[in-house]
PDB file of N, CA and C in Angstrom:
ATOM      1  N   UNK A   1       0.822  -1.205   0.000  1.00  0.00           N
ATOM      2  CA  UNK A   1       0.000   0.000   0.000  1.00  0.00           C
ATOM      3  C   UNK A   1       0.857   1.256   0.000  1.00  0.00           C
ATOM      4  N   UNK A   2       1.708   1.482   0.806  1.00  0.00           N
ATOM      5  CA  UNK A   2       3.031   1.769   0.517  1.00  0.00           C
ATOM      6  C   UNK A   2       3.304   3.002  -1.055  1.00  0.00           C
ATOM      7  N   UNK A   3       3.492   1.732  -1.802  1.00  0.00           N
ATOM      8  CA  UNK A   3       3.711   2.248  -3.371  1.00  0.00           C
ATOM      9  C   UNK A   3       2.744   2.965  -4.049  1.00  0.00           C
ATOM     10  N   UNK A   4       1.304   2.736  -3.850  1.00  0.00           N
ATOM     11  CA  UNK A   4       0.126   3.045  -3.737  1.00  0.00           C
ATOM     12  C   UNK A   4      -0.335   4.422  -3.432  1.00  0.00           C
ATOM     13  N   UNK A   5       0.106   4.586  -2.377  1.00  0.00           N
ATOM     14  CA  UNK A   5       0.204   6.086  -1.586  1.00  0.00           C
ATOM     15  C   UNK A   5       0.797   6.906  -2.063  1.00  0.00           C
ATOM     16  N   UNK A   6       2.318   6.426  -2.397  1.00  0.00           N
ATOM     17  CA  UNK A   6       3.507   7.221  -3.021  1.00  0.00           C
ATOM     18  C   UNK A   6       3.214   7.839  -4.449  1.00  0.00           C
ATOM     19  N   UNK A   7       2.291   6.638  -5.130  1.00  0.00           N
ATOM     20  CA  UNK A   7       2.085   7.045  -6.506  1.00  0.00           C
ATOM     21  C   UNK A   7       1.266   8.162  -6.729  1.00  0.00           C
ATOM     22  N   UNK A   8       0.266   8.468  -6.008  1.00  0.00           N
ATOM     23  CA  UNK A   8      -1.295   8.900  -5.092  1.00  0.00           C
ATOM     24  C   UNK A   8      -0.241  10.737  -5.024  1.00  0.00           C
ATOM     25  N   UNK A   9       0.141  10.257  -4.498  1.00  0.00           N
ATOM     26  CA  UNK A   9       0.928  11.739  -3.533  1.00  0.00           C
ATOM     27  C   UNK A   9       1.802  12.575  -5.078  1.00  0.00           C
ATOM     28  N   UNK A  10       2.525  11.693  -5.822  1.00  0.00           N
ATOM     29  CA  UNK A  10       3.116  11.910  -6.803  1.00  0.00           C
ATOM     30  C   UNK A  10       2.540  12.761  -8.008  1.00  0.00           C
ATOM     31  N   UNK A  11       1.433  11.933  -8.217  1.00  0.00           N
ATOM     32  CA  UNK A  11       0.594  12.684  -9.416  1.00  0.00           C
ATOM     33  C   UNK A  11      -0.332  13.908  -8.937  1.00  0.00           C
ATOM     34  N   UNK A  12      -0.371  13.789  -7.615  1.00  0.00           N
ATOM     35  CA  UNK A  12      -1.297  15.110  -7.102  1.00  0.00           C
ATOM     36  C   UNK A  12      -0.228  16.155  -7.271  1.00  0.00           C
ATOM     37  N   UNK A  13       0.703  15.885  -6.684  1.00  0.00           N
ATOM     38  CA  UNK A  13       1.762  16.902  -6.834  1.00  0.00           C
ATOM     39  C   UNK A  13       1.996  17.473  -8.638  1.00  0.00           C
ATOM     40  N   UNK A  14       2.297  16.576  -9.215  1.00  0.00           N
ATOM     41  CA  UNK A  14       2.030  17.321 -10.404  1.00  0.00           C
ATOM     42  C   UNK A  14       1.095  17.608 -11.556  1.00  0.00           C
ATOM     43  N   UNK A  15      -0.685  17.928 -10.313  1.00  0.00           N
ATOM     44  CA  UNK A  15      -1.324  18.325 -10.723  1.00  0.00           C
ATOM     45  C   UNK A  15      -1.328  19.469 -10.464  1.00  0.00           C
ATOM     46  N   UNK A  16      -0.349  19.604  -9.434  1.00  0.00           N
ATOM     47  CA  UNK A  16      -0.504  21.165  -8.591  1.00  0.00           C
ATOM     48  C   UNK A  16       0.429  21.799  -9.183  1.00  0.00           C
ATOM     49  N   UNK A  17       1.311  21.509  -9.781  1.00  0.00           N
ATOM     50  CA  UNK A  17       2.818  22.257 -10.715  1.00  0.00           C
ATOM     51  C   UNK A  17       2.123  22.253 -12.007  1.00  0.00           C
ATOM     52  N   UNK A  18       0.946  21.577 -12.585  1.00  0.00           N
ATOM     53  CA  UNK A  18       0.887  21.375 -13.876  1.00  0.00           C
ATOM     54  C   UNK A  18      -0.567  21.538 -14.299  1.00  0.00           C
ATOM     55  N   UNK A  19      -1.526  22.563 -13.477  1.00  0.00           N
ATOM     56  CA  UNK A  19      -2.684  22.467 -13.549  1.00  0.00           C
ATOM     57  C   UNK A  19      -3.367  22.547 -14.797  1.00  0.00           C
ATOM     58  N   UNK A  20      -2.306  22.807 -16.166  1.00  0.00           N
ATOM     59  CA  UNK A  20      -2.786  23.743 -17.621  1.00  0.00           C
ATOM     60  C   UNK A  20      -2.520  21.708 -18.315  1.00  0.00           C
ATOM     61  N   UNK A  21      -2.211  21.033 -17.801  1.00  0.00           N
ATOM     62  CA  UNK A  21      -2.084  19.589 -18.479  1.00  0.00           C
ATOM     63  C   UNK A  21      -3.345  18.690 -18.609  1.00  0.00           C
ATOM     64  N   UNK A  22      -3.806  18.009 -19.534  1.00  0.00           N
ATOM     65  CA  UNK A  22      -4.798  17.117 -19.144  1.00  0.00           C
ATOM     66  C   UNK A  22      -4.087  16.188 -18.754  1.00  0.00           C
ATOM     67  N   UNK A  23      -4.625  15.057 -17.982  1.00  0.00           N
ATOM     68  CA  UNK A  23      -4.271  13.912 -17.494  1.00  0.00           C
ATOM     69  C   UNK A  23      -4.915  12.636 -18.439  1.00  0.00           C
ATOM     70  N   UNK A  24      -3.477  12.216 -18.888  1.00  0.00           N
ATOM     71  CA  UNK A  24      -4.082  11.088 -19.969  1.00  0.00           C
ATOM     72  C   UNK A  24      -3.687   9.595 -19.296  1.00  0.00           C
ATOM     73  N   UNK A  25      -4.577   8.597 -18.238  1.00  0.00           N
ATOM     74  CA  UNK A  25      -4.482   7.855 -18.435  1.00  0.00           C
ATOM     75  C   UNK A  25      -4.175   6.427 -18.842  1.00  0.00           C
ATOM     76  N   UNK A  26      -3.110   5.520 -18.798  1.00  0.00           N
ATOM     77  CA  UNK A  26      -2.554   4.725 -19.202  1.00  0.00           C
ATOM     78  C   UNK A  26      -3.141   3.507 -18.604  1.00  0.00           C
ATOM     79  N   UNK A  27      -4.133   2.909 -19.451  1.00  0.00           N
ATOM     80  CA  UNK A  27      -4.661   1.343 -18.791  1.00  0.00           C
ATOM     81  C   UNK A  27      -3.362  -0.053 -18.523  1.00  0.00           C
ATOM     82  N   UNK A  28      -3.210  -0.413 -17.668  1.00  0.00           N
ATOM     83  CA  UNK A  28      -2.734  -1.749 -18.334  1.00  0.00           C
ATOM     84  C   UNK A  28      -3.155  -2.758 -19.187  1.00  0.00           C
ATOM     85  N   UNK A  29      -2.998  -2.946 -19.911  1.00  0.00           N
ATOM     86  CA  UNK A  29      -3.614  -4.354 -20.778  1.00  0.00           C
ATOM     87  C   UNK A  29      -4.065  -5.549 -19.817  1.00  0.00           C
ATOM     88  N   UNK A  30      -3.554  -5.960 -19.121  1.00  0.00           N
ATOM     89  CA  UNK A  30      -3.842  -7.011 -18.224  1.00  0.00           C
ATOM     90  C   UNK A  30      -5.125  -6.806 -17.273  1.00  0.00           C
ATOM     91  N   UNK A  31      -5.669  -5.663 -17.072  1.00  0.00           N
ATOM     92  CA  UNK A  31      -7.176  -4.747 -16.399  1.00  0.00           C
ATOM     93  C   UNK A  31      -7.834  -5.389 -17.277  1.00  0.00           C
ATOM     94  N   UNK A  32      -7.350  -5.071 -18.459  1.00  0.00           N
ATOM     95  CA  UNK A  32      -9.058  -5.148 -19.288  1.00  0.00           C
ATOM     96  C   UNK A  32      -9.371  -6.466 -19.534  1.00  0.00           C
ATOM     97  N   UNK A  33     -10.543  -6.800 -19.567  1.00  0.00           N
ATOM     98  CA  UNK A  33     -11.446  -8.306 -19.746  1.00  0.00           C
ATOM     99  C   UNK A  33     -12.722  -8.178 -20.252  1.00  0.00           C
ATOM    100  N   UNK A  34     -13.075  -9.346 -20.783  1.00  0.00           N
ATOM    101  CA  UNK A  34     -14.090  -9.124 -21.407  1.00  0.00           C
ATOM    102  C   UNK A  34     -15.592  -9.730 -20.553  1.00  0.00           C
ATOM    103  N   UNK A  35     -16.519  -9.255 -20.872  1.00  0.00           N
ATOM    104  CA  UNK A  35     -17.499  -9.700 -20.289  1.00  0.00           C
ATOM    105  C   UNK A  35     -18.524  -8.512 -18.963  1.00  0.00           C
ATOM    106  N   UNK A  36     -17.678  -7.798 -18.751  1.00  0.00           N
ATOM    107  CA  UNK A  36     -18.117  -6.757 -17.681  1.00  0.00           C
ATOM    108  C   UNK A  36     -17.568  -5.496 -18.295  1.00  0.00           C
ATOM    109  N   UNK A  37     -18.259  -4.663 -17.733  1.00  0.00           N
ATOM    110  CA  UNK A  37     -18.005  -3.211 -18.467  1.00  0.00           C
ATOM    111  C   UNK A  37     -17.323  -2.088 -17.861  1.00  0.00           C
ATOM    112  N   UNK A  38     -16.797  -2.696 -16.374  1.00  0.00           N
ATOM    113  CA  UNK A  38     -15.472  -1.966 -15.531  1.00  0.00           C
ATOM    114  C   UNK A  38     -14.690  -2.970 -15.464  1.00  0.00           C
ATOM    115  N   UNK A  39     -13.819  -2.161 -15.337  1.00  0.00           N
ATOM    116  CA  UNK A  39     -12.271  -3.047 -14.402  1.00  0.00           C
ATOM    117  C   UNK A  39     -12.057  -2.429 -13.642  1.00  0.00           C
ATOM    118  N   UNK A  40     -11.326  -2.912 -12.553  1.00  0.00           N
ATOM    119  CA  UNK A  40     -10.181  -2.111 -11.439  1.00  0.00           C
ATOM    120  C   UNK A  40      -9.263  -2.077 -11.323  1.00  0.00           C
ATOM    121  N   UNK A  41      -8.222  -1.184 -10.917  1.00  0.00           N
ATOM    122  CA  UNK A  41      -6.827  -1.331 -10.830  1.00  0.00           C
ATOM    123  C   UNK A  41      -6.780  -0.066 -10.222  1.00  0.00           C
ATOM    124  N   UNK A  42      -5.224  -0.250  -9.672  1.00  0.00           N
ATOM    125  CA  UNK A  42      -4.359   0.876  -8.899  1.00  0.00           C
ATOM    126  C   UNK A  42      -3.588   1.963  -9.459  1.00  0.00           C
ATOM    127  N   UNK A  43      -3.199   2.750  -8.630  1.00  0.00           N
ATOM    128  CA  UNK A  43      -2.666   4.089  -9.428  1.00  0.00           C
ATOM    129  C   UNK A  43      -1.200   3.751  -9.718  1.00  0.00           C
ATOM    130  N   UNK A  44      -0.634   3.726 -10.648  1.00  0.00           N
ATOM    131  CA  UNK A  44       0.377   3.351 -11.056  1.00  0.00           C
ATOM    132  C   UNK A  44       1.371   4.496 -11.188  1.00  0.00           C
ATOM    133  N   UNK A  45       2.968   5.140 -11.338  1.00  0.00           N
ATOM    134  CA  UNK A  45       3.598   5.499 -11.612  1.00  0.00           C
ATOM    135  C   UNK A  45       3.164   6.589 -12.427  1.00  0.00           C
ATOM    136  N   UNK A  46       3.313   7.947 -11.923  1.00  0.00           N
ATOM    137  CA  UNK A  46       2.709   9.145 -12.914  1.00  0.00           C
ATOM    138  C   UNK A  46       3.912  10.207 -13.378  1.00  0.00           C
ATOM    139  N   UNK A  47       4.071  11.065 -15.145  1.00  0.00           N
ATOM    140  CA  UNK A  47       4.952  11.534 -14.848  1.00  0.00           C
ATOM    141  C   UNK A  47       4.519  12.644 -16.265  1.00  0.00           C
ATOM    142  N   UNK A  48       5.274  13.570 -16.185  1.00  0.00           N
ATOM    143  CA  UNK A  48       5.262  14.598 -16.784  1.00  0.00           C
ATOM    144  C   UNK A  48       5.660  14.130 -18.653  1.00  0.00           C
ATOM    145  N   UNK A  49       4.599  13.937 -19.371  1.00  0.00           N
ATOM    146  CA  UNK A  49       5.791  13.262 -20.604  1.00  0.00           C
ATOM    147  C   UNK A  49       4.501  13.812 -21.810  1.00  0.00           C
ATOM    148  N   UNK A  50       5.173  13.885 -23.266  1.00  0.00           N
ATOM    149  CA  UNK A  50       4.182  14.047 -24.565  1.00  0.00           C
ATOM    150  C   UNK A  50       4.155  13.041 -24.946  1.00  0.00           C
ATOM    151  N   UNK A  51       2.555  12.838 -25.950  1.00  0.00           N
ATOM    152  CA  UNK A  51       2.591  12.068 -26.614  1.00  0.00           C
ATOM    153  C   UNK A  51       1.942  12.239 -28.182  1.00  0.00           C
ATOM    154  N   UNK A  52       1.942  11.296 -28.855  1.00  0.00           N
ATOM    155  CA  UNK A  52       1.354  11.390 -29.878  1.00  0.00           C
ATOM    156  C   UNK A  52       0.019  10.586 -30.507  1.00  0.00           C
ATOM    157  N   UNK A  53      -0.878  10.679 -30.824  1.00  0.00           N
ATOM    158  CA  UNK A  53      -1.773   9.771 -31.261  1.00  0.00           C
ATOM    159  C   UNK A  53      -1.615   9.419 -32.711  1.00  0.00           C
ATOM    160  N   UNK A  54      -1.223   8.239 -33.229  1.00  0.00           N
ATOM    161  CA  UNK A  54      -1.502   7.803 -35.133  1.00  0.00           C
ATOM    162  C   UNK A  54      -3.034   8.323 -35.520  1.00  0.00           C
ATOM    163  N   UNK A  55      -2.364   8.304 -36.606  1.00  0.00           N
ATOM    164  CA  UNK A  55      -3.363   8.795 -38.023  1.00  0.00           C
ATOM    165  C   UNK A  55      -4.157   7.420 -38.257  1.00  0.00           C
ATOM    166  N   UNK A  56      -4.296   6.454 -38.151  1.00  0.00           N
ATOM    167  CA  UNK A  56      -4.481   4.789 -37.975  1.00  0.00           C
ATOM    168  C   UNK A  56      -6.321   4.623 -37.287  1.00  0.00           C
ATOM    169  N   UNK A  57      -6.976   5.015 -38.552  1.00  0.00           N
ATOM    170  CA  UNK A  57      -8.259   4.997 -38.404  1.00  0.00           C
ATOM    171  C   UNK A  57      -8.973   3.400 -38.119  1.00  0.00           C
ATOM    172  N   UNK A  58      -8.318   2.594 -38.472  1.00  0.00           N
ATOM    173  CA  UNK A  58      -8.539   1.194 -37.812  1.00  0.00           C
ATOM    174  C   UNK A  58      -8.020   0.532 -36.612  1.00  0.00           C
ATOM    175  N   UNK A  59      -6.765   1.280 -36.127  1.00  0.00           N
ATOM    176  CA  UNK A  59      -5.724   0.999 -35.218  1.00  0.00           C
ATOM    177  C   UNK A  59      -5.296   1.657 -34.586  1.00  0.00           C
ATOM    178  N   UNK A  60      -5.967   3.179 -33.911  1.00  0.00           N
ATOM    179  CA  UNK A  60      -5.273   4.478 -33.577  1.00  0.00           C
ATOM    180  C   UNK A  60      -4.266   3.626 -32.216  1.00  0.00           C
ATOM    181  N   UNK A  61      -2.921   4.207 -31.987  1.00  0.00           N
ATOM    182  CA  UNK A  61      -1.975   4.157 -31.112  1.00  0.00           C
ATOM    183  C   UNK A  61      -1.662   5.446 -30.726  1.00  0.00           C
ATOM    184  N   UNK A  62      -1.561   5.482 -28.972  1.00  0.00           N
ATOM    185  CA  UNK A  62      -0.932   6.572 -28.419  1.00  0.00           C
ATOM    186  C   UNK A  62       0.847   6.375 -28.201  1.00  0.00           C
ATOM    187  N   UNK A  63       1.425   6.743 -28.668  1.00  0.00           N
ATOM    188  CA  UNK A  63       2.882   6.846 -28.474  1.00  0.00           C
ATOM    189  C   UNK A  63       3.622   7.594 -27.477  1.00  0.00           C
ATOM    190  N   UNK A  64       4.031   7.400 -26.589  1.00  0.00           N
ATOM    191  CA  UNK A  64       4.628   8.148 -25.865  1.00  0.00           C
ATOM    192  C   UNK A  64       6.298   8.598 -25.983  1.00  0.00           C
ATOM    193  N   UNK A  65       6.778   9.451 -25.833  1.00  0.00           N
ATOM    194  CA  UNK A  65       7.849  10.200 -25.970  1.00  0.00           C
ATOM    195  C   UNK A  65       8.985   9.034 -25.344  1.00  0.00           C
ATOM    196  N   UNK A  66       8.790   9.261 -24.135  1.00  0.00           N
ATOM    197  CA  UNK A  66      10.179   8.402 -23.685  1.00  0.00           C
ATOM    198  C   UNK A  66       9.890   7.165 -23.861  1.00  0.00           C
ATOM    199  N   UNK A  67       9.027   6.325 -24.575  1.00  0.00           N
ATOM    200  CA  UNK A  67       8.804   4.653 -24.601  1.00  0.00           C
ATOM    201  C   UNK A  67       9.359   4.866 -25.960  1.00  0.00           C
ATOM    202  N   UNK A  68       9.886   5.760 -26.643  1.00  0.00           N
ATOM    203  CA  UNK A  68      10.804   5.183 -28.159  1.00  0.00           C
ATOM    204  C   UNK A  68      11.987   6.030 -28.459  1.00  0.00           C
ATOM    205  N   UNK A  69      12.392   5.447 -29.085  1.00  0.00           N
ATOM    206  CA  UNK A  69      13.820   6.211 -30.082  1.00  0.00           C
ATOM    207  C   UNK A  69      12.791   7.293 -30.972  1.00  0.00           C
ATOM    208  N   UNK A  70      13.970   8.389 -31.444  1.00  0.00           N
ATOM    209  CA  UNK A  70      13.373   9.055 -32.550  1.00  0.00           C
ATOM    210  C   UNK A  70      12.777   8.260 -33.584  1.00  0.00           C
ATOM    211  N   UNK A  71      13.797   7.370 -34.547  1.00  0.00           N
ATOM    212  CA  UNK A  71      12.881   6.637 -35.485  1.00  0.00           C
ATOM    213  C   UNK A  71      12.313   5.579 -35.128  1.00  0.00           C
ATOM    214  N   UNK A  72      11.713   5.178 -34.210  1.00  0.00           N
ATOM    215  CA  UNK A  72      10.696   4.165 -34.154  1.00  0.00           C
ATOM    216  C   UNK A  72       9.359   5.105 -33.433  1.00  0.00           C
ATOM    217  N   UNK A  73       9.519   6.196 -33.277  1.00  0.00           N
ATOM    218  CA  UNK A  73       8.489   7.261 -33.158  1.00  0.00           C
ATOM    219  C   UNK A  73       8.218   7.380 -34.812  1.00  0.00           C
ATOM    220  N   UNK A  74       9.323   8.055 -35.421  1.00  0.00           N
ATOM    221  CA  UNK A  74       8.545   8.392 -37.130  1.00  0.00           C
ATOM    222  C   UNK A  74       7.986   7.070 -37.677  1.00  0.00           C
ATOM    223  N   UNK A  75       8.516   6.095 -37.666  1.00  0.00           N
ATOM    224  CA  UNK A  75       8.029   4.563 -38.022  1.00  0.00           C
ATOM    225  C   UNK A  75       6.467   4.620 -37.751  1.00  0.00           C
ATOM    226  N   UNK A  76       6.151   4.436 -36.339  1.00  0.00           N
ATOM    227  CA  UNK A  76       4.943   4.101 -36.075  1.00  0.00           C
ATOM    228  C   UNK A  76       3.713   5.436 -36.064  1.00  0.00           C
ATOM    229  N   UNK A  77       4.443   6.647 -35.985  1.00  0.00           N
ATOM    230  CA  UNK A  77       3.509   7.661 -36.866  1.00  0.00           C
ATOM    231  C   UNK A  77       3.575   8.087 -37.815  1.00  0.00           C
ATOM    232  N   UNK A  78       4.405   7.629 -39.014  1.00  0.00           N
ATOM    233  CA  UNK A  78       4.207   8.135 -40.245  1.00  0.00           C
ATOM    234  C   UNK A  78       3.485   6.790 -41.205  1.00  0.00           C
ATOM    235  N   UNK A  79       2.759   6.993 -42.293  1.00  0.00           N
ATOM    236  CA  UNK A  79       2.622   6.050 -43.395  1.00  0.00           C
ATOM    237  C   UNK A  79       4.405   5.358 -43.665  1.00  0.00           C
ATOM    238  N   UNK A  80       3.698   4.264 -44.542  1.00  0.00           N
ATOM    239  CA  UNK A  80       4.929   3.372 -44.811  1.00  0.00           C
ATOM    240  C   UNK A  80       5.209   4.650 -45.497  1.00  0.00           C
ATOM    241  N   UNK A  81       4.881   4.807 -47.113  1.00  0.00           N
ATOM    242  CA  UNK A  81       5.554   5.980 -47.761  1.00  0.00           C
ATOM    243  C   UNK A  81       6.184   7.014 -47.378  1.00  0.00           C
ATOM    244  N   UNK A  82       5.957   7.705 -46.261  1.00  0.00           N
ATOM    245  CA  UNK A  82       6.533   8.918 -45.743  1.00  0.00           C
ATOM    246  C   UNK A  82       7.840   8.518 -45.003  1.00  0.00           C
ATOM    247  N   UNK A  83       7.813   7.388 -44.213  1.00  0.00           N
ATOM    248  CA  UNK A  83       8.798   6.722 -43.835  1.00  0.00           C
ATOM    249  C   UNK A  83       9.978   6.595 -44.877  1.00  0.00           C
ATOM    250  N   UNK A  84       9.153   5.863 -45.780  1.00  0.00           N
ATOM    251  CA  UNK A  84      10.783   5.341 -46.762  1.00  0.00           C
ATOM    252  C   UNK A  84      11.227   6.828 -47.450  1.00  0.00           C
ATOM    253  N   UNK A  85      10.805   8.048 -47.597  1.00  0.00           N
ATOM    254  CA  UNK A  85      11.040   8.619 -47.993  1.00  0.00           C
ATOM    255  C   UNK A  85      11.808   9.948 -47.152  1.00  0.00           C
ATOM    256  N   UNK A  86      12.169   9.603 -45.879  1.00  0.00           N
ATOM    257  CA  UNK A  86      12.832  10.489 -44.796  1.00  0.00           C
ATOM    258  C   UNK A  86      14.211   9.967 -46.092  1.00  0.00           C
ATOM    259  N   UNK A  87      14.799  11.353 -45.489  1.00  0.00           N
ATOM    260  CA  UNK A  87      16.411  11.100 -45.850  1.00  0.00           C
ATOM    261  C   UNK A  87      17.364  11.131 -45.058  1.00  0.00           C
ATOM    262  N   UNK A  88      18.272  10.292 -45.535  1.00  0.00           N
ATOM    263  CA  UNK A  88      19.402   9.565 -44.891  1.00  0.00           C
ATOM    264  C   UNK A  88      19.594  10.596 -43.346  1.00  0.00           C
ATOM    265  N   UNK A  89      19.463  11.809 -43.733  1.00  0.00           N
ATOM    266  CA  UNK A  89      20.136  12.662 -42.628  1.00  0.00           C
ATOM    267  C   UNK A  89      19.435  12.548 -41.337  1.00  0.00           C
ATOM    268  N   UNK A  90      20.017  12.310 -40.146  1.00  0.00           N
ATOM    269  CA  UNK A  90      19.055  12.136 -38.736  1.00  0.00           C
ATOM    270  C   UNK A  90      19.082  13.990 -38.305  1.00  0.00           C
ATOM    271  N   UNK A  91      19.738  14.797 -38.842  1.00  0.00           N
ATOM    272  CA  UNK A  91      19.579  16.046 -38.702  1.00  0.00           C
ATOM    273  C   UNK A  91      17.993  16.202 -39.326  1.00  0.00           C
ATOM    274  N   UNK A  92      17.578  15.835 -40.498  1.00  0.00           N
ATOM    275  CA  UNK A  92      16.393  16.155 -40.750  1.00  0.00           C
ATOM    276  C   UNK A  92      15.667  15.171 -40.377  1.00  0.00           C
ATOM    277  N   UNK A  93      15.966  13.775 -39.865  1.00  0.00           N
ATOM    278  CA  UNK A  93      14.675  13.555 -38.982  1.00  0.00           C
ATOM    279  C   UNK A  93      14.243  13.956 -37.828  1.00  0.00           C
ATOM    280  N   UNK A  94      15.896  14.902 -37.506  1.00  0.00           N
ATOM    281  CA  UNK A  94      14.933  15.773 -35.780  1.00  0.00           C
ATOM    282  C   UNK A  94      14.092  16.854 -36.249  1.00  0.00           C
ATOM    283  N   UNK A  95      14.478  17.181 -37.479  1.00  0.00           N
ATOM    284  CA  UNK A  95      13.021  18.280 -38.085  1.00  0.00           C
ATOM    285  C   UNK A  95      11.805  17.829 -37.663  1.00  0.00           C
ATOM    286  N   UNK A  96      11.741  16.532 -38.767  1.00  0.00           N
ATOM    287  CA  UNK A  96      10.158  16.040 -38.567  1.00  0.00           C
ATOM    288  C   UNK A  96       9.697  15.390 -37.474  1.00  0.00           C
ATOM    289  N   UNK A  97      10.525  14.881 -36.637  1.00  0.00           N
ATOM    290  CA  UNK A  97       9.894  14.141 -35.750  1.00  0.00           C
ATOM    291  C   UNK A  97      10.035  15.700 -34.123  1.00  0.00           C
ATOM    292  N   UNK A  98      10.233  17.112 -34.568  1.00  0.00           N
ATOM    293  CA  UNK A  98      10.377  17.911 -33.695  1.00  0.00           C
ATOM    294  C   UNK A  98       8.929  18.681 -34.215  1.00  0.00           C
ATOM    295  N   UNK A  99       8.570  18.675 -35.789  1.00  0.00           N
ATOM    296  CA  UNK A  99       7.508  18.874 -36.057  1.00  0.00           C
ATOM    297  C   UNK A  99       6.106  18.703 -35.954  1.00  0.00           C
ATOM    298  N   UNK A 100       6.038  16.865 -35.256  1.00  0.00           N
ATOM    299  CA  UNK A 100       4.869  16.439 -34.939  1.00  0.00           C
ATOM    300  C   UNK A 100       4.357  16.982 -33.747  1.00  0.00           C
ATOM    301  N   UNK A 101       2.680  16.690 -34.064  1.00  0.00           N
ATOM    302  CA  UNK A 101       1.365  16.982 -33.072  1.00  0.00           C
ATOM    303  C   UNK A 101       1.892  16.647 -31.876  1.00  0.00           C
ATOM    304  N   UNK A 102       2.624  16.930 -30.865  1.00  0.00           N
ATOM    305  CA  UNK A 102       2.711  16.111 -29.533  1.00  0.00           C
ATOM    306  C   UNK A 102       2.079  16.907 -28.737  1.00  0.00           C
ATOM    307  N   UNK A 103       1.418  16.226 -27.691  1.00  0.00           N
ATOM    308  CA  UNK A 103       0.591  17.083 -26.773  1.00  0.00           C
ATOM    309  C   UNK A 103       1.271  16.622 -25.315  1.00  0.00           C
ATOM    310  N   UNK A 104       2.127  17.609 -24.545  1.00  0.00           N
ATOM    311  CA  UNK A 104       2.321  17.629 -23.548  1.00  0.00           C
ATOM    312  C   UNK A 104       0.967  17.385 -22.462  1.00  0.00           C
ATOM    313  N   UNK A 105       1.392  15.958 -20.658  1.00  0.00           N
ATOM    314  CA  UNK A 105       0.443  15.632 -20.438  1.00  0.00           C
ATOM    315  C   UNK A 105       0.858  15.035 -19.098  1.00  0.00           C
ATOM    316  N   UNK A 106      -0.011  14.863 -18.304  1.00  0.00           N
ATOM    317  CA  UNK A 106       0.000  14.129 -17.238  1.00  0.00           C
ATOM    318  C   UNK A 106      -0.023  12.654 -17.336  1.00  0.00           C
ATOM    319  N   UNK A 107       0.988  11.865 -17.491  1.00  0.00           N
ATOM    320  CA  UNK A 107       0.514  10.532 -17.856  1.00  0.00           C
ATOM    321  C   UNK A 107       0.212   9.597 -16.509  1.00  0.00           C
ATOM    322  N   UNK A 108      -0.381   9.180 -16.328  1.00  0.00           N
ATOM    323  CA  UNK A 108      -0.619   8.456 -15.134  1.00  0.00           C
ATOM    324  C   UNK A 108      -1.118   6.578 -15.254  1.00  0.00           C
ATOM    325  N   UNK A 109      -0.542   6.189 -15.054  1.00  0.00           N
ATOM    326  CA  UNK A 109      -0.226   4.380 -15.336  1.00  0.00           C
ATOM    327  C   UNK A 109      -1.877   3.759 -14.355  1.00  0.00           C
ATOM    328  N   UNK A 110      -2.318   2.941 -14.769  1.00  0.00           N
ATOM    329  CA  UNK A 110      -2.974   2.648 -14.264  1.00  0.00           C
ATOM    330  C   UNK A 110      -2.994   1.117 -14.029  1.00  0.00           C
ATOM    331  N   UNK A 111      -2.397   0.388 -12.696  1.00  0.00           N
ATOM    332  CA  UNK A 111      -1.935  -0.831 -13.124  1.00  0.00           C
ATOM    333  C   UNK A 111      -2.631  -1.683 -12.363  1.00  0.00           C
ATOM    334  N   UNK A 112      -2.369  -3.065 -12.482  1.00  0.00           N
ATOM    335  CA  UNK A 112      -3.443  -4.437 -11.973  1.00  0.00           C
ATOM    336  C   UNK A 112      -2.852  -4.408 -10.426  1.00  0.00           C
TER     337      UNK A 112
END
């Protein structure tokens, strides 16, 4: 309970440094089940980070900033085409990948 508390105390705190952020949520996969229309789980690990949502109208993914490298961020938000067509230079992939939609956020883990 312990960790629980700590996590609790953590994200309040940077609701209070960060009141202009929405708070986005992070389910665990392992919560969700089928058959009932809640789950439960505990407050998990909360922290100041951006993210991105895909263009992926069958498959939308939220991406988060520190869960990737630069190019496996452009990978999984760009089309294949736009991808193969970055050039060689990682100077201009910090262009585009400094260019994308990211929305600074409260991320807060929500775990089993």
């Amino acid at each position: 309970m312990a960790e629980h508390s700590k996590n609790i105390k953590t994200l309040l705190e940077l609701i209070k440094e960060n009141p202009e952020l929405p708070i986005l949520p992070m389910v665990d996969s392992e919560i969700v089940g089928d058959g009932y229309g809640r789950w439960s789980g505990t407050w998990g690990a909360a922290r100041v980070d951006r993210y991105l949502t895909t263009n992926d109208d069958w498959e939308p993914q939220i991406i988060l900033e520190r869960d990737y490298e630069m190019l496996e961020v452009l990978e999984r938000y760009m089309t294949d085409d736009e991808f193969e067509r970055l050039p060689d230079d990682e100077t201009e992939w910090r262009k585009v990948y400094d260019s994308l939609p990211w929305t600074k956020a409260i991320i807060v883990n929500i775990d089993v």
